[in-house]
C-alpha atoms as a PDB file:
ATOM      1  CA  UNK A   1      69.802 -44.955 152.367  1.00  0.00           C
ATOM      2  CA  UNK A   2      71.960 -42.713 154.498  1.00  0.00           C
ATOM      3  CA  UNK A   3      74.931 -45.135 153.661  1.00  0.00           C
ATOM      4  CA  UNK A   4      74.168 -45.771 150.101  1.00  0.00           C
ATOM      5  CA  UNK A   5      74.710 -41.179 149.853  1.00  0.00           C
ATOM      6  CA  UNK A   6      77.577 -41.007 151.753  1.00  0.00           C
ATOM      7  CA  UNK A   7      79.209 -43.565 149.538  1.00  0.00           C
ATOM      8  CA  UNK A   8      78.194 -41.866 146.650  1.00  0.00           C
ATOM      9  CA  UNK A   9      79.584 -38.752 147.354  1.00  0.00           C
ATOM     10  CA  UNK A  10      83.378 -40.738 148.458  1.00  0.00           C
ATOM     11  CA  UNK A  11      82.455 -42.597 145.393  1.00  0.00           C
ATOM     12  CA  UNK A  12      82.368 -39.108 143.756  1.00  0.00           C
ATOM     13  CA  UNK A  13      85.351 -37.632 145.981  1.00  0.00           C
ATOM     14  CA  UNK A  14      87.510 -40.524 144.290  1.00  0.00           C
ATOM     15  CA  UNK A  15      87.020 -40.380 140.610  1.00  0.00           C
ATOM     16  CA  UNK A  16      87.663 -36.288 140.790  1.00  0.00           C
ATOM     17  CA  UNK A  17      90.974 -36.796 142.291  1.00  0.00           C
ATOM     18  CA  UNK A  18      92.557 -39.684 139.842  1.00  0.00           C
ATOM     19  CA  UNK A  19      91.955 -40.137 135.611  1.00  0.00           C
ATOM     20  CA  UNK A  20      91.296 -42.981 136.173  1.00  0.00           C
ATOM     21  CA  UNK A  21      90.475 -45.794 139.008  1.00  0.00           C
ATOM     22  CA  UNK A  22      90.597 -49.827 138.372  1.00  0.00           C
ATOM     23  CA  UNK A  23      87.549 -51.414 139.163  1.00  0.00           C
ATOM     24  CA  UNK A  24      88.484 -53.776 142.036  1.00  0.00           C
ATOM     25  CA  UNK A  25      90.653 -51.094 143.518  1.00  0.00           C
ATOM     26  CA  UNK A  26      88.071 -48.450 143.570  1.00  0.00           C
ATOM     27  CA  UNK A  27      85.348 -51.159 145.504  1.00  0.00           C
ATOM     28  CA  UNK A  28      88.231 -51.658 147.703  1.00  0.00           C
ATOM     29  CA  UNK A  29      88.511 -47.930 149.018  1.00  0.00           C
ATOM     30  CA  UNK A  30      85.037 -48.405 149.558  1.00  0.00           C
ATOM     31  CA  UNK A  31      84.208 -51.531 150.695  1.00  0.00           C
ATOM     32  CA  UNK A  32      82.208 -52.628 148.602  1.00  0.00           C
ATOM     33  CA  UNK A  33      81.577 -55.085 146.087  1.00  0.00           C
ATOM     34  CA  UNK A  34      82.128 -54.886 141.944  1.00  0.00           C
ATOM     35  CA  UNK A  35      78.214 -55.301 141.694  1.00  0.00           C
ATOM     36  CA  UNK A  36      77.592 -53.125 144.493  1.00  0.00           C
ATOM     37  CA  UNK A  37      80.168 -50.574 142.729  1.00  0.00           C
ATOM     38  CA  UNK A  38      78.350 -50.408 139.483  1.00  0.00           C
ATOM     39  CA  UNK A  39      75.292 -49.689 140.883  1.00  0.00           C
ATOM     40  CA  UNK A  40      76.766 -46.676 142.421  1.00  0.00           C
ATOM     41  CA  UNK A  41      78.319 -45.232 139.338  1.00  0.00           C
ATOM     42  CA  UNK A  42      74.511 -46.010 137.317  1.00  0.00           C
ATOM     43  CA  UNK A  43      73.501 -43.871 140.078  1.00  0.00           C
ATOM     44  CA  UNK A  44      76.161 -41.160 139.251  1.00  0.00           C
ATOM     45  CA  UNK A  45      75.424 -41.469 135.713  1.00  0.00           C
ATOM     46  CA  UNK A  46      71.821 -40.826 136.495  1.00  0.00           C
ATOM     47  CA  UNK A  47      72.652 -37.370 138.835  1.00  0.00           C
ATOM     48  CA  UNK A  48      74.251 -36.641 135.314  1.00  0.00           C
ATOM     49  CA  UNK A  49      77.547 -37.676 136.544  1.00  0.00           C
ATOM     50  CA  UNK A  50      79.755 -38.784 132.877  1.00  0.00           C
ATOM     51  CA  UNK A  51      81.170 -41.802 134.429  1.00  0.00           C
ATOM     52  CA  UNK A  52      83.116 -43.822 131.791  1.00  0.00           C
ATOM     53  CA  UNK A  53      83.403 -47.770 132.186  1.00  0.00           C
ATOM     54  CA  UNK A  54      86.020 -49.317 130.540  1.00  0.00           C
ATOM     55  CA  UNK A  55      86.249 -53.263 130.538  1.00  0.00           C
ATOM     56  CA  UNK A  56      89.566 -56.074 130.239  1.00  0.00           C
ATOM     57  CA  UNK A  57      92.647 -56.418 132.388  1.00  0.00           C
ATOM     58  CA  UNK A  58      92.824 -52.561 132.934  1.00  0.00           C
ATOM     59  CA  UNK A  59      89.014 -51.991 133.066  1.00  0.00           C
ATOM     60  CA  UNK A  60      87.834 -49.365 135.752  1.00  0.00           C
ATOM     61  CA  UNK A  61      86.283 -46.376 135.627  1.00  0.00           C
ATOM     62  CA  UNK A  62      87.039 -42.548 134.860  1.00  0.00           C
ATOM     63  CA  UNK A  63      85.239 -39.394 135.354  1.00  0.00           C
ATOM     64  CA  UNK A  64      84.566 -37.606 132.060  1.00  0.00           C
ATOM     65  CA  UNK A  65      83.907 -34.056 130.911  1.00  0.00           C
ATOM     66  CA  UNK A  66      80.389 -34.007 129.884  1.00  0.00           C
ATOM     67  CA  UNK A  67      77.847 -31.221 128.731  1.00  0.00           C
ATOM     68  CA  UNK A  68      77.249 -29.374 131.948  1.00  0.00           C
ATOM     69  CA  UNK A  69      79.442 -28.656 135.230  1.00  0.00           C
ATOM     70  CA  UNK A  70      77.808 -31.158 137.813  1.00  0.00           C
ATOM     71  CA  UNK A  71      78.570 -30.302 141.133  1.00  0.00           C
ATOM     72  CA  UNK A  72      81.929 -30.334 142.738  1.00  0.00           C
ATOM     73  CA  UNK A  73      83.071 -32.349 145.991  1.00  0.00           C
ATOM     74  CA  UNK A  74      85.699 -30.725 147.236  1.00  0.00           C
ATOM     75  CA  UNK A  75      88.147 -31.527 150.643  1.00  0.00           C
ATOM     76  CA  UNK A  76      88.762 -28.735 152.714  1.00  0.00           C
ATOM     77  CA  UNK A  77      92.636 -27.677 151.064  1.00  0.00           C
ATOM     78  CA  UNK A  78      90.671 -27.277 147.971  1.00  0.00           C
ATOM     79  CA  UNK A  79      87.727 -25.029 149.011  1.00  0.00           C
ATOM     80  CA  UNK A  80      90.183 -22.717 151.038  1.00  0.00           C
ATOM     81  CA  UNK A  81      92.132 -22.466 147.915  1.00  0.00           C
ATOM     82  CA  UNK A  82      88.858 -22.413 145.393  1.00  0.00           C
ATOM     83  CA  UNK A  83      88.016 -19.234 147.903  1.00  0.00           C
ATOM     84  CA  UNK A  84      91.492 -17.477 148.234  1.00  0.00           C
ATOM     85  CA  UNK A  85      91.259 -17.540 144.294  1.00  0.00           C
ATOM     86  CA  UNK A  86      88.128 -16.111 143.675  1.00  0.00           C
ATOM     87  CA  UNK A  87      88.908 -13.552 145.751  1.00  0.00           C
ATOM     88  CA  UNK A  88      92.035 -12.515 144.194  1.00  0.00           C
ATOM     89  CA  UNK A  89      89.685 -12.655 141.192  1.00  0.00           C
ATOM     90  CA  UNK A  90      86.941 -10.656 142.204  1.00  0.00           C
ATOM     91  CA  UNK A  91      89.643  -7.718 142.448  1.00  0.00           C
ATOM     92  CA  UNK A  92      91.199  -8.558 139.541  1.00  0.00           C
ATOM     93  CA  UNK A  93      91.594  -6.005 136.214  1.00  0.00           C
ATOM     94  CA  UNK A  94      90.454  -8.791 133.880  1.00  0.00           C
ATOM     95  CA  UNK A  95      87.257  -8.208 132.035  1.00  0.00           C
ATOM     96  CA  UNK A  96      83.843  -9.869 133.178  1.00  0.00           C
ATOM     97  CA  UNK A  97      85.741 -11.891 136.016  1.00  0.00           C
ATOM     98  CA  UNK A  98      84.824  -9.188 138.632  1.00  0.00           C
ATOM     99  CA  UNK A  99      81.015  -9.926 138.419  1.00  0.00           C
ATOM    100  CA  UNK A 100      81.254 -13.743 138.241  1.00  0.00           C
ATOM    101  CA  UNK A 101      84.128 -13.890 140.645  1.00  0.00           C
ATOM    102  CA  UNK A 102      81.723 -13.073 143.536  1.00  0.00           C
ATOM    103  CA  UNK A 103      78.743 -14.490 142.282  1.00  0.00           C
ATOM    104  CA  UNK A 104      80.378 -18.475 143.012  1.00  0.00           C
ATOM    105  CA  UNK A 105      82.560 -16.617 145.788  1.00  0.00           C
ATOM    106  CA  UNK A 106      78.961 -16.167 147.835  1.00  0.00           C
ATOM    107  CA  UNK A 107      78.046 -19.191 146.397  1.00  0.00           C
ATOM    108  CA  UNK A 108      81.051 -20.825 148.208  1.00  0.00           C
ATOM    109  CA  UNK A 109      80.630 -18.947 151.576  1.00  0.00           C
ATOM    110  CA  UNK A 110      77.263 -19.477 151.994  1.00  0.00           C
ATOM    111  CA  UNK A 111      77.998 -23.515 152.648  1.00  0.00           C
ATOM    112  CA  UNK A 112      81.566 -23.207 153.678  1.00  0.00           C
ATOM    113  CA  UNK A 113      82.160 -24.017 157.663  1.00  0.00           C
ATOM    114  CA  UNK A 114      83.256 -21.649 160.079  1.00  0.00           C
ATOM    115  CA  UNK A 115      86.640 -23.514 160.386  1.00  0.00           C
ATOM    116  CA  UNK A 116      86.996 -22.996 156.630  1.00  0.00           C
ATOM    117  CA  UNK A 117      85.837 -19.365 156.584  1.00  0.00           C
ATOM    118  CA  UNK A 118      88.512 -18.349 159.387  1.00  0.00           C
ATOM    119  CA  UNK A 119      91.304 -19.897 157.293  1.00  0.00           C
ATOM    120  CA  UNK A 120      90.051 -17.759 154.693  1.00  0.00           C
ATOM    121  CA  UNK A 121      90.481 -14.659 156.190  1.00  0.00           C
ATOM    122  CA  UNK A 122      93.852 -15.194 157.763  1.00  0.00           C
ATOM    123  CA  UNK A 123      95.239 -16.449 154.343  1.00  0.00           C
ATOM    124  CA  UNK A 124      93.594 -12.603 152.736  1.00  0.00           C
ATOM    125  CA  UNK A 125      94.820 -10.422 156.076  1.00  0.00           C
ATOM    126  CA  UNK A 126      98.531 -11.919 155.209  1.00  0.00           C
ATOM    127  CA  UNK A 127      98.495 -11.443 151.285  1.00  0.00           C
ATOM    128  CA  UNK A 128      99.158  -8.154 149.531  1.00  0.00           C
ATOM    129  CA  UNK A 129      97.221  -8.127 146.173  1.00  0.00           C
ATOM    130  CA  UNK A 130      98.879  -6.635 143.114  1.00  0.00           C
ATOM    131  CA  UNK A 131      96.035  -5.154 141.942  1.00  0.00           C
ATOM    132  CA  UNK A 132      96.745  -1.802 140.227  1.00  0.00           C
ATOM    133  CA  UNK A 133      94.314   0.008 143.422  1.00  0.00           C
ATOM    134  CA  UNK A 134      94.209   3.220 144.786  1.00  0.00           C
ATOM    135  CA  UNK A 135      94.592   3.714 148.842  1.00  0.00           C
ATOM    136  CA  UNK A 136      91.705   3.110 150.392  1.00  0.00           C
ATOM    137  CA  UNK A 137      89.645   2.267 147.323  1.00  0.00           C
ATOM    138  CA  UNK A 138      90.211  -1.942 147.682  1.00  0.00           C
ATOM    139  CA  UNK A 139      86.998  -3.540 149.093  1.00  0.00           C
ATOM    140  CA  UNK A 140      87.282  -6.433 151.270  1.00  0.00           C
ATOM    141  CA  UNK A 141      85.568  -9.887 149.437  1.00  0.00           C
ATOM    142  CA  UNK A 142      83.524 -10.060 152.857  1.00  0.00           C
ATOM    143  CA  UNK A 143      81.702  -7.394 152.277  1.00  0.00           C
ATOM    144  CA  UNK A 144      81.470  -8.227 148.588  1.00  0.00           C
ATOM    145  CA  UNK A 145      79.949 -11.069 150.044  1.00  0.00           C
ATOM    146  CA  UNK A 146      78.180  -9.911 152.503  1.00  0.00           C
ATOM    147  CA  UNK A 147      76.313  -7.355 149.867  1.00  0.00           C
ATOM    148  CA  UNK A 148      75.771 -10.277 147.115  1.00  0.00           C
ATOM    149  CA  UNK A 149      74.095 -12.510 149.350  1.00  0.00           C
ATOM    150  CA  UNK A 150      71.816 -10.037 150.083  1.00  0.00           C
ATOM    151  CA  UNK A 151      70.719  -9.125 146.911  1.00  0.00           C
ATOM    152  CA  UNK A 152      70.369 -12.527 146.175  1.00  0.00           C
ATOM    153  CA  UNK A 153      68.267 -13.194 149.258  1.00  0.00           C
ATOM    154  CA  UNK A 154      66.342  -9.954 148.984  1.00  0.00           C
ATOM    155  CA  UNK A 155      67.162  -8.880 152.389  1.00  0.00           C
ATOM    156  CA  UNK A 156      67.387  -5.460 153.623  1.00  0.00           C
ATOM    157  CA  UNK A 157      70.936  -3.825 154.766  1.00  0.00           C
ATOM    158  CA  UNK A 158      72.569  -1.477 157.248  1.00  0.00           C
ATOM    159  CA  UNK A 159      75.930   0.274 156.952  1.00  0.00           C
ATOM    160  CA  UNK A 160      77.291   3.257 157.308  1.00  0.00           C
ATOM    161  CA  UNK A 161      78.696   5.255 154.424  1.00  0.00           C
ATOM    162  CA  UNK A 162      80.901   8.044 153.707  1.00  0.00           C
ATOM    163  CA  UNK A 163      79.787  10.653 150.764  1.00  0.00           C
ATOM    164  CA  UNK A 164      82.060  12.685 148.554  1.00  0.00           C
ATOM    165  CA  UNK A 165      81.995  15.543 150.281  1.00  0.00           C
ATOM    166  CA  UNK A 166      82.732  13.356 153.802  1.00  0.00           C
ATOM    167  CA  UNK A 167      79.903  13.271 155.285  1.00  0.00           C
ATOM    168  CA  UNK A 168      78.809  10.115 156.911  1.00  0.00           C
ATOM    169  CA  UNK A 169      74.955   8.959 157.322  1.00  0.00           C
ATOM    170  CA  UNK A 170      73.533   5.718 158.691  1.00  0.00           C
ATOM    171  CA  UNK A 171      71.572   3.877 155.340  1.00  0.00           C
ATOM    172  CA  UNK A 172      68.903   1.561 155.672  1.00  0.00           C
ATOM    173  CA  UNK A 173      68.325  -0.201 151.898  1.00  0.00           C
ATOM    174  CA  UNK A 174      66.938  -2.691 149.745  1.00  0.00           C
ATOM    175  CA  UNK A 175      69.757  -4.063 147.503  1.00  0.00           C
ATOM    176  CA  UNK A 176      69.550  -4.992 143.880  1.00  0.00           C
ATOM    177  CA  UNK A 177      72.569  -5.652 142.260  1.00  0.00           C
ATOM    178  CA  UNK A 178      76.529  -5.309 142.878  1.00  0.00           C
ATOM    179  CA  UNK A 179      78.087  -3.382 139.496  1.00  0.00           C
ATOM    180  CA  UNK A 180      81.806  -3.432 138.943  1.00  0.00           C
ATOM    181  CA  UNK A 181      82.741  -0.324 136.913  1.00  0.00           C
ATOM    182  CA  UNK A 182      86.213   1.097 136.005  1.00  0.00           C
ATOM    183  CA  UNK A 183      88.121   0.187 138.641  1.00  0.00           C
ATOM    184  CA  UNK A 184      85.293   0.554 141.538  1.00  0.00           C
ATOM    185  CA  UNK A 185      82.520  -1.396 142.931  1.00  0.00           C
ATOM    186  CA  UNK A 186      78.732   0.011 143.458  1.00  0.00           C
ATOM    187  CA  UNK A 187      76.009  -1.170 145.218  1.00  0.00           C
ATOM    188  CA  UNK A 188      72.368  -0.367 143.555  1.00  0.00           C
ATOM    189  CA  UNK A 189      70.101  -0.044 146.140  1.00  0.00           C
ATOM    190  CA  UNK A 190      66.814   1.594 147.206  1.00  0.00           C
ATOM    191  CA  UNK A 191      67.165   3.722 150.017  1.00  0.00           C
ATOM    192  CA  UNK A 192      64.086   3.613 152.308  1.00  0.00           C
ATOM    193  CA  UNK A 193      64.517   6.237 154.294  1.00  0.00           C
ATOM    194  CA  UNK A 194      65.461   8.573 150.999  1.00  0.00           C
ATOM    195  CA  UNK A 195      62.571   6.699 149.187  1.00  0.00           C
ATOM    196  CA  UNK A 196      64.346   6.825 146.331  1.00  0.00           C
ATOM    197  CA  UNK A 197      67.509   4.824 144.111  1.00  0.00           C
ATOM    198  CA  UNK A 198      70.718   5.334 144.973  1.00  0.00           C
ATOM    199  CA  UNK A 199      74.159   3.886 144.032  1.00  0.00           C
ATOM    200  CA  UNK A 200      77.229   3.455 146.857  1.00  0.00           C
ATOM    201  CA  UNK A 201      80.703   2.719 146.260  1.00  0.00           C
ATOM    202  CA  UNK A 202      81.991  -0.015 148.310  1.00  0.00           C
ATOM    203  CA  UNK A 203      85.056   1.415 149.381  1.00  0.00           C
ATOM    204  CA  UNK A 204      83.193   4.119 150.917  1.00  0.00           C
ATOM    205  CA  UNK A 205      80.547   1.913 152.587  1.00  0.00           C
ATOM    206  CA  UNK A 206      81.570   0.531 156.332  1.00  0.00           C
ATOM    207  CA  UNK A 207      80.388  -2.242 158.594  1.00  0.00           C
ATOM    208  CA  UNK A 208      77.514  -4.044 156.246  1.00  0.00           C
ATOM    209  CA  UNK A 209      74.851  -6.181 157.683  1.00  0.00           C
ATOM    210  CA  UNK A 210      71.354  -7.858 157.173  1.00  0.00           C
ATOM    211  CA  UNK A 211      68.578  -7.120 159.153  1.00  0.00           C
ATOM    212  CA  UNK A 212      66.482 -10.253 158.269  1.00  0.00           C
ATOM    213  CA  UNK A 213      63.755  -7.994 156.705  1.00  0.00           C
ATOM    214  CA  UNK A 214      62.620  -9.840 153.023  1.00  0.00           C
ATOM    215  CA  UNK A 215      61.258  -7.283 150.861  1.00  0.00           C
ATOM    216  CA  UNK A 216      59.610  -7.377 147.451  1.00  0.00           C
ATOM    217  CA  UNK A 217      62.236  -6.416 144.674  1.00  0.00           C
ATOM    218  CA  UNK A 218      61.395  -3.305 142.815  1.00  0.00           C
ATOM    219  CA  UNK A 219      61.536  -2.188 139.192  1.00  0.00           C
ATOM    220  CA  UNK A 220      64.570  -0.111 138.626  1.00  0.00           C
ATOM    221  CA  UNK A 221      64.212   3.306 137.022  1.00  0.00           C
ATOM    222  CA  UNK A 222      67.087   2.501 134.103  1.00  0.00           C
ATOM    223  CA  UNK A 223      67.571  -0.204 131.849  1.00  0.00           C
ATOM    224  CA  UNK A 224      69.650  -2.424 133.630  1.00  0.00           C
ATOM    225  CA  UNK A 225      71.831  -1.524 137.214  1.00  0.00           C
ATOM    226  CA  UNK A 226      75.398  -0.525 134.902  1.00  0.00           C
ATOM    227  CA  UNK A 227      73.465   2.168 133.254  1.00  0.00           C
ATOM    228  CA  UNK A 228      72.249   3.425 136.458  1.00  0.00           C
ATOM    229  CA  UNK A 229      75.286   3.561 137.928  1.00  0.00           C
ATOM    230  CA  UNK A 230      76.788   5.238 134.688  1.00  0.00           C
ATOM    231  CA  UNK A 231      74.647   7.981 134.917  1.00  0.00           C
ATOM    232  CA  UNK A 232      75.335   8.298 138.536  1.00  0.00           C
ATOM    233  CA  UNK A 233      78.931   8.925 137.753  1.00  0.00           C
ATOM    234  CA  UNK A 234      78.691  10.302 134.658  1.00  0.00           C
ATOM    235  CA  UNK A 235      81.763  13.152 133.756  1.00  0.00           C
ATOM    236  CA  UNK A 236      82.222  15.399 136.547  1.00  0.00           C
ATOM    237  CA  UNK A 237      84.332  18.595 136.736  1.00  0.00           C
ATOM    238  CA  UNK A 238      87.251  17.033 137.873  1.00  0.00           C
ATOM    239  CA  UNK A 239      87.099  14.176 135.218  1.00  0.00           C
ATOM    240  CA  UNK A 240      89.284  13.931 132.199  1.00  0.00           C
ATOM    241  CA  UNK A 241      88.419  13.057 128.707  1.00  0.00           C
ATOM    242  CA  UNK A 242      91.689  11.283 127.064  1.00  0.00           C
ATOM    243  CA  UNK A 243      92.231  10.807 123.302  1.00  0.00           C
ATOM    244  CA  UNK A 244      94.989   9.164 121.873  1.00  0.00           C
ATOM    245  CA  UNK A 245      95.742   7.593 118.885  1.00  0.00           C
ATOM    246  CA  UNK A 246      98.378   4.560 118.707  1.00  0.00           C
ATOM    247  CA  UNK A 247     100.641   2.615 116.178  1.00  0.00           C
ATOM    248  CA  UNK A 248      98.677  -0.725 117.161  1.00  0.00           C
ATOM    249  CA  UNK A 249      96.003  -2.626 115.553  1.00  0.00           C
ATOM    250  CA  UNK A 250      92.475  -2.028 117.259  1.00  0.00           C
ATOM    251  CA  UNK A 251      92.018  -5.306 118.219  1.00  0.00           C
ATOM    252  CA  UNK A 252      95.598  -5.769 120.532  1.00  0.00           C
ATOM    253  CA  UNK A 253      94.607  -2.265 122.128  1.00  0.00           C
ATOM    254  CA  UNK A 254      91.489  -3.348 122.729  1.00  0.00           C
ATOM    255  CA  UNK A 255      92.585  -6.680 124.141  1.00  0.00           C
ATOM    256  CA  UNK A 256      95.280  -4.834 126.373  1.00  0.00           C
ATOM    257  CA  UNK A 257      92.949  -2.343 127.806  1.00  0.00           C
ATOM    258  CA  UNK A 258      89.341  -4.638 128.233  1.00  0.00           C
ATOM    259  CA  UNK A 259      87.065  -2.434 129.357  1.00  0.00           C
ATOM    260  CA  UNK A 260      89.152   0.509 130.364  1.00  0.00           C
ATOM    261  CA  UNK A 261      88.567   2.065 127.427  1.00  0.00           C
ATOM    262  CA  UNK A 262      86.912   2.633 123.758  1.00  0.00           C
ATOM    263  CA  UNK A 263      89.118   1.683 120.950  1.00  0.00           C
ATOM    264  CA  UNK A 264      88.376   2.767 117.665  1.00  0.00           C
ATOM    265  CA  UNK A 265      89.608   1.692 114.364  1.00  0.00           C
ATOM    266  CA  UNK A 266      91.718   4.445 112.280  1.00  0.00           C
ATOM    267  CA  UNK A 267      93.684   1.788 109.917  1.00  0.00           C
ATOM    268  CA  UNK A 268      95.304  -1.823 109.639  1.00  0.00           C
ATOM    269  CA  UNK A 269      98.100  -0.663 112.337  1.00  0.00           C
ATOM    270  CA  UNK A 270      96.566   2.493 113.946  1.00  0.00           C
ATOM    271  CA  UNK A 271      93.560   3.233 116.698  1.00  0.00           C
ATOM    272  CA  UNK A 272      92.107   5.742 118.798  1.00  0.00           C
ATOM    273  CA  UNK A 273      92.198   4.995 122.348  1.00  0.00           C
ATOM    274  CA  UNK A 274      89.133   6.910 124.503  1.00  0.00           C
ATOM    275  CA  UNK A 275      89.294   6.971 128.467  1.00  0.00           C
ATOM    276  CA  UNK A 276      87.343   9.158 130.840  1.00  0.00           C
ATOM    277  CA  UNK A 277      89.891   9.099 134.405  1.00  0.00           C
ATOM    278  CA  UNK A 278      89.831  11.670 137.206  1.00  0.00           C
ATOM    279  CA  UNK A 279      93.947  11.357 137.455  1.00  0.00           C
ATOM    280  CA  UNK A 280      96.435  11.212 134.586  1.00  0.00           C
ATOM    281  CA  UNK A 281      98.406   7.983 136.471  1.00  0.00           C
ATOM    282  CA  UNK A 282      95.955   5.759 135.012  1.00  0.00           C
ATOM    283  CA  UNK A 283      95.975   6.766 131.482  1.00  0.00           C
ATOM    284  CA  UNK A 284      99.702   7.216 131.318  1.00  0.00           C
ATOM    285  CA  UNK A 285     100.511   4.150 132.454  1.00  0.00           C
ATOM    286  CA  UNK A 286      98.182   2.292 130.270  1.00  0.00           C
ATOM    287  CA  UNK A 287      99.541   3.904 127.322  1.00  0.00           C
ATOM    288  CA  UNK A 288     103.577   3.325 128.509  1.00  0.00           C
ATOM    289  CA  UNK A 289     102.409  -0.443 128.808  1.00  0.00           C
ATOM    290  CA  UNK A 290     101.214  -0.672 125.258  1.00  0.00           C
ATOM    291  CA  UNK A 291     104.593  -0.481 123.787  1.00  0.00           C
ATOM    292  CA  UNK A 292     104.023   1.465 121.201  1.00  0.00           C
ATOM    293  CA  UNK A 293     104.030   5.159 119.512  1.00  0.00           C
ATOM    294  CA  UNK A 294     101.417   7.110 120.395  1.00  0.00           C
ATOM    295  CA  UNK A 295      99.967  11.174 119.865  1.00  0.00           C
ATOM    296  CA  UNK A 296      97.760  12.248 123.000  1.00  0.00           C
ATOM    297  CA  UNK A 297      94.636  14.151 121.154  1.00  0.00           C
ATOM    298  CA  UNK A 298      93.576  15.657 124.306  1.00  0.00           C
ATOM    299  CA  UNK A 299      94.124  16.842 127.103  1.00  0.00           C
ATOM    300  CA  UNK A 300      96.590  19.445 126.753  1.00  0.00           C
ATOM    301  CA  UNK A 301      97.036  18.204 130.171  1.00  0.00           C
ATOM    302  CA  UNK A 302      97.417  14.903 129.582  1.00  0.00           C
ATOM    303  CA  UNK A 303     100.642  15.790 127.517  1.00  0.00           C
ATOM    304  CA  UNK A 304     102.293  17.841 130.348  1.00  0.00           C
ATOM    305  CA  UNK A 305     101.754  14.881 132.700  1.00  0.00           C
ATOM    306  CA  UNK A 306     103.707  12.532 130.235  1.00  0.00           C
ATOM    307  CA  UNK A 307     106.474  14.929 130.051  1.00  0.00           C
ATOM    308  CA  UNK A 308     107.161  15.682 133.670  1.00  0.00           C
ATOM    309  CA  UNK A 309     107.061  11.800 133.873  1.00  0.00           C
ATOM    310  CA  UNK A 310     109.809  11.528 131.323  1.00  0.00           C
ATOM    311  CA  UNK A 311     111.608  14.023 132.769  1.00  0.00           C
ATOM    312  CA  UNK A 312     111.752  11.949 135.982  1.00  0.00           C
ATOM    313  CA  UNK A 313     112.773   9.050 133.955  1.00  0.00           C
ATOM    314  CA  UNK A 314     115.124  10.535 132.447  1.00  0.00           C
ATOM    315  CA  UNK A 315     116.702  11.497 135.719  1.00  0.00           C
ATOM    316  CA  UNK A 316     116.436   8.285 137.591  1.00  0.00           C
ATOM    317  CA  UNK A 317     118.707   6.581 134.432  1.00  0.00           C
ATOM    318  CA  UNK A 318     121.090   9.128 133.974  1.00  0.00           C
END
């Protein structure tokens, strides 16, 4: 039986790497014989494997897209890369990749081997992401990982974390959920020693680790862990409400800025662009990138920004 599985899964390994495979070629690779090959793919077909036969002179066989994503065998060049991906990904500005980006990133860690992890790392420690960050606000995808697989697993955490005011306390939590908001992660978490709901941001959050403690999930006090955390970080003093309204149709705006913002429709060829930012880099630049006219609505602030940016511009080309 043990030989029959592994050469299934090279059986596997082979049709995801070619279109398609000639019969008496592929039961060469694996020793086998045509009778003993078809079995093997009725077994495929039966894992819910689409395995197409075709018969004649060129007849062989072909892995097809079929209703569902079976799963993936995957040699070690392709996992590292799968990995390196996702975690560009999970940092990423584009809309609902964040989330998803770590859920199969923890997915992938949690049966990748050591050898494989340490490649990982190296390839992140030697790669500068392009990722429109603030200093010291990029989180490291191990302890993205680190934090998902413990909500997952309902396992209680350690770390140490820094507050907004700098002071640093010891936390001792049950998780619940990872939220990617603006341009920050949060954990949502029930402090024990608080005995009460908290949210952390992960840049602020050091040295991660499960304790091996299982505890029994409770209900959270909002309707889902986003709106927790938006309430949590709801407009502060220092936090800016931005109007604008811009010569573009709603829906390229609102393509251009995902989730950054609220777009509202004014016209065929005119919106209102809403952001809430604590610094006017953000706002301006996302406004410069849209190519187009635009009136800020408020802040007065906002506008004096713009034009001691211009001025600099207008410097540096002249």
């Amino acid at each position: 039986m043990a030989q029959t599985s592994t050469r299934m899964l090279q059986l596997l390994s082979l049709l995801q790497t070619h279109r398609h495979w000639p019969g008496n070629e592929l039961a060469d690779r694996l020793e086998v014989s045509p009778r003993t090959l078809r079995r093997d793919v009725d077994r495929l077909r039966e894992l819910g494997y689409p395995v197409r036969a075709s018969r004649g002179v060129d007849g062989g066989y072909q892995l097809s897209p079929g209703a569902a994503l079976p799963p993936l065998v995957l040699d070690d060049e392709e996992a590292v890369a799968i990995a390196v991906g996702l975690q560009a990904a999970a940092s990423s500005a584009v809309a609902g990749m964040a989330e998803s980006s770590v859920r199969a990133l923890t997915k992938l860690v949690r049966v990748m081997p050591q050898r494989l992890r340490r490649r990982v790392d190296a390839l992140h420690a030697v790669t500068v992401p392009g990722a429109w960050e603030r200093a010291g606000e990029v989180v490291e995808p191990t302890v993205l990982t680190t934090l998902a697989q413990a909500c997952r697993d309902d396992e209680r955490l350690r770390f140490g974390y820094t507050a907004a005011d700098g002071r640093v306390s010891d936390r001792h939590v049950e998780p619940h959920r990872l939220v990617s908001l603006g341009r920050r992660w949060y954990l949502v978490a029930y402090d024990v020693e608080r005995a009460d709901w908290r949210s952390f941001r992960l840049d602020r959050l050091q040295r991660p680790a499960g304790t091996g403690a299982r505890f029994a999930p409770r209900r959270l006090p909002a309707e889902d862990a986003a709106a927790f955390v938006q309430a949590g970080t709801g407009p502060r003093a220092t936090a800016h409400a931005v109007a604008a309204v811009v010569e573009l149709p709603a829906a390229r705006v609102r393509e251009h800025v995902g989730r950054w913002g609220d777009v509202e429709d004014l016209g065929p060829d005119r919106c209102r662009l809403r952001m809430a930012t604590d610094a006017f880099d953000w706002p301006a630049m996302v406004l410069g990138s849209l190519g187009a006219e635009f009136t800020v609505e408020e802040p007065p602030a906002l506008v004096e920004h713009l034009r001691r940016c211009a001025e600099l511009f207008t410097r540096a080309v002249s």
